[in-house]
Protein backbone atom coordinates (compact mmCIF):
# COMPACT_ATOMS: atom_id res chain seq x y z
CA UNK A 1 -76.02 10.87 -12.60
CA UNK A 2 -77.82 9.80 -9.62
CA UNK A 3 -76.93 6.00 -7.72
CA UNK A 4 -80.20 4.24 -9.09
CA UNK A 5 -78.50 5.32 -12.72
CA UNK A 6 -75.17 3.54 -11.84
CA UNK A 7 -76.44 0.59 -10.01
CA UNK A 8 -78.45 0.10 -13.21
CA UNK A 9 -75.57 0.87 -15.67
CA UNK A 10 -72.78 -1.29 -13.99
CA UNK A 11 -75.73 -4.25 -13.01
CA UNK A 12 -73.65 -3.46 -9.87
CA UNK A 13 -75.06 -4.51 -5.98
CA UNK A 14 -75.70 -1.92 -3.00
CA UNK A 15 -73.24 -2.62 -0.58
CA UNK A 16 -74.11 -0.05 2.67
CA UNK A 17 -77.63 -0.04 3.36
CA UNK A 18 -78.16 3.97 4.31
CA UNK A 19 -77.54 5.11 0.07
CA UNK A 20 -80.25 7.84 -0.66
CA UNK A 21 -81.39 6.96 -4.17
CA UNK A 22 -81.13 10.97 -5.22
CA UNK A 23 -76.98 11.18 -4.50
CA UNK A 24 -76.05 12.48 -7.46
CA UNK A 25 -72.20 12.66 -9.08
CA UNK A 26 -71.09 15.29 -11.98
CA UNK A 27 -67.72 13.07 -12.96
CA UNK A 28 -65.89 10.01 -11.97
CA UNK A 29 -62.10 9.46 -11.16
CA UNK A 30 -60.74 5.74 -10.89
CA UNK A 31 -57.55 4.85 -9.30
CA UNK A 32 -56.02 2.71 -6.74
CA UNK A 33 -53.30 4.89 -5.65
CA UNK A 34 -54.98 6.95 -3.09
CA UNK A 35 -52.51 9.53 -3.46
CA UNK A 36 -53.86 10.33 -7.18
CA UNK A 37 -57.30 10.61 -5.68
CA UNK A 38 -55.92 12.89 -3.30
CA UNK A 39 -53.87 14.65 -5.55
CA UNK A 40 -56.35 14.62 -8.62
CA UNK A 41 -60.17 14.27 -7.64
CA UNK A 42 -62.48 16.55 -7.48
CA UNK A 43 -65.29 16.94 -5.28
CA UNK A 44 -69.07 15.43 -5.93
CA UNK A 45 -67.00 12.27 -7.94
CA UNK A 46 -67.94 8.82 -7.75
CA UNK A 47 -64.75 6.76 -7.65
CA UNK A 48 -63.48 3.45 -8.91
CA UNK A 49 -61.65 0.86 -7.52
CA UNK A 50 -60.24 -2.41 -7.32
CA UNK A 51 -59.22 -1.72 -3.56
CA UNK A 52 -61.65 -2.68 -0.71
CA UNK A 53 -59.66 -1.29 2.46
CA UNK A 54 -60.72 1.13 5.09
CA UNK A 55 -58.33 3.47 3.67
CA UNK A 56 -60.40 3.65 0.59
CA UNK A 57 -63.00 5.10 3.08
CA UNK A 58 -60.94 7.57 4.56
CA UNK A 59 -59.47 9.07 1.47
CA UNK A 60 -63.22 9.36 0.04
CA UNK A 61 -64.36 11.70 2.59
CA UNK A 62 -61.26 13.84 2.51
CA UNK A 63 -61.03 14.26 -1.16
CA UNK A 64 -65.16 14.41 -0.61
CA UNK A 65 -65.99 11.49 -3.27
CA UNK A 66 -69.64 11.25 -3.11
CA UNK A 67 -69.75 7.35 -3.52
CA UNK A 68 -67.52 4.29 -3.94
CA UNK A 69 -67.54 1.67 -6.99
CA UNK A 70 -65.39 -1.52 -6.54
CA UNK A 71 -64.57 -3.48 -9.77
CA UNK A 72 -64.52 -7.06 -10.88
CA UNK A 73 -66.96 -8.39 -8.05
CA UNK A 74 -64.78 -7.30 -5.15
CA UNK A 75 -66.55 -6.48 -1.99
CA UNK A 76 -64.96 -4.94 1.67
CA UNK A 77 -64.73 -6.26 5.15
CA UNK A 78 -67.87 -4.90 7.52
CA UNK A 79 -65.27 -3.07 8.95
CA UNK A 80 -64.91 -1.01 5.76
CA UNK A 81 -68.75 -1.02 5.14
CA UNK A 82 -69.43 0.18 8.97
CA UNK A 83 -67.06 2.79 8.02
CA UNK A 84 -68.67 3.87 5.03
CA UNK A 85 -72.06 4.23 6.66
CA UNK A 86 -70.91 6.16 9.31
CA UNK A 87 -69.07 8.48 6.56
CA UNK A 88 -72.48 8.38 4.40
CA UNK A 89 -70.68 6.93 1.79
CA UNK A 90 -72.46 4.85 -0.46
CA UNK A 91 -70.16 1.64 -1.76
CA UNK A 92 -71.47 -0.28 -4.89
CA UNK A 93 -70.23 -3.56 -6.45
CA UNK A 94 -69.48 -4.29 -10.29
CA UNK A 95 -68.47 -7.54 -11.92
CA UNK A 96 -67.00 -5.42 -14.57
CA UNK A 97 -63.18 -4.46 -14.78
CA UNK A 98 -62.34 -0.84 -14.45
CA UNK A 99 -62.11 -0.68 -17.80
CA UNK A 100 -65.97 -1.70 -18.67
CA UNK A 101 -66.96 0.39 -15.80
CA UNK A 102 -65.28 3.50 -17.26
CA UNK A 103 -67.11 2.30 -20.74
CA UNK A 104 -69.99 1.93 -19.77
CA UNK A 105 -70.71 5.09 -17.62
CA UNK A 106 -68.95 7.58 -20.35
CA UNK A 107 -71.27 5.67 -23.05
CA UNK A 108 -74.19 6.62 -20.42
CA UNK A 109 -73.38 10.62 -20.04
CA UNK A 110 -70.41 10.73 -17.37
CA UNK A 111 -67.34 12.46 -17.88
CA UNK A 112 -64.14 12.39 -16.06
CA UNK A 113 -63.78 15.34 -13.42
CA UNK A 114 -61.42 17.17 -16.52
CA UNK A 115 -64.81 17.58 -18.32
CA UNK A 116 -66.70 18.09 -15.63
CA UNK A 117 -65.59 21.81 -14.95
């Protein structure tokens, strides 16, 4: 599923202004432990959040998350955005709740990174 697709889906916002509108992702993981995503992601994901700190950043581009969804209308620092561009991270912006998103992209084709394989 490419970024257009989820921006589109989610009726989410753009938040880092260098997002190539071909960056695809084969699954999704949410969390807001870090250490799950860590522990438990798998590469080329798209992951949700509810948290908007640079260590979000960070832990994307170890665990090599593809792009960043924050839930229920939150939004970063620039701090965290700069990061992200530097990182070529694209970070999007839902008013849903992690729940919705999670709906709404499973109802659209995308699977969680255990179906993914």
């Amino acid at each position: 599923m490419n970024i257009g697709q989820i921006l589109k889906i989610l009726d989410a916002s753009l938040l880092t202004s260098d997002a190539l509108p071909q960056k695809k992702v084969e699954s999704a993981y949410c969390a807001d432990l870090m250490s799950d995503v860590l522990s438990f992601s798998v590469t080329r994901s798209l992951l949700i959040t509810g948290l908007t700190n640079p260590q979000v950043i960070r832990t994307a581009e170890m665990a090599a998350i593809e792009m960043v969804v924050f839930i229920q209308d939150k939004k970063p620092d620039m701090q965290t955005i700069r990061l992200a561009e530097e990182k070529h991270i694209p970070l999007l912006s839902t008013s849903y709740s992690m729940f919705d998103t999670c709906g709404r992209l499973y109802e659209n084709g995308l699977r969680s990174h255990a179906y993914a394989r």
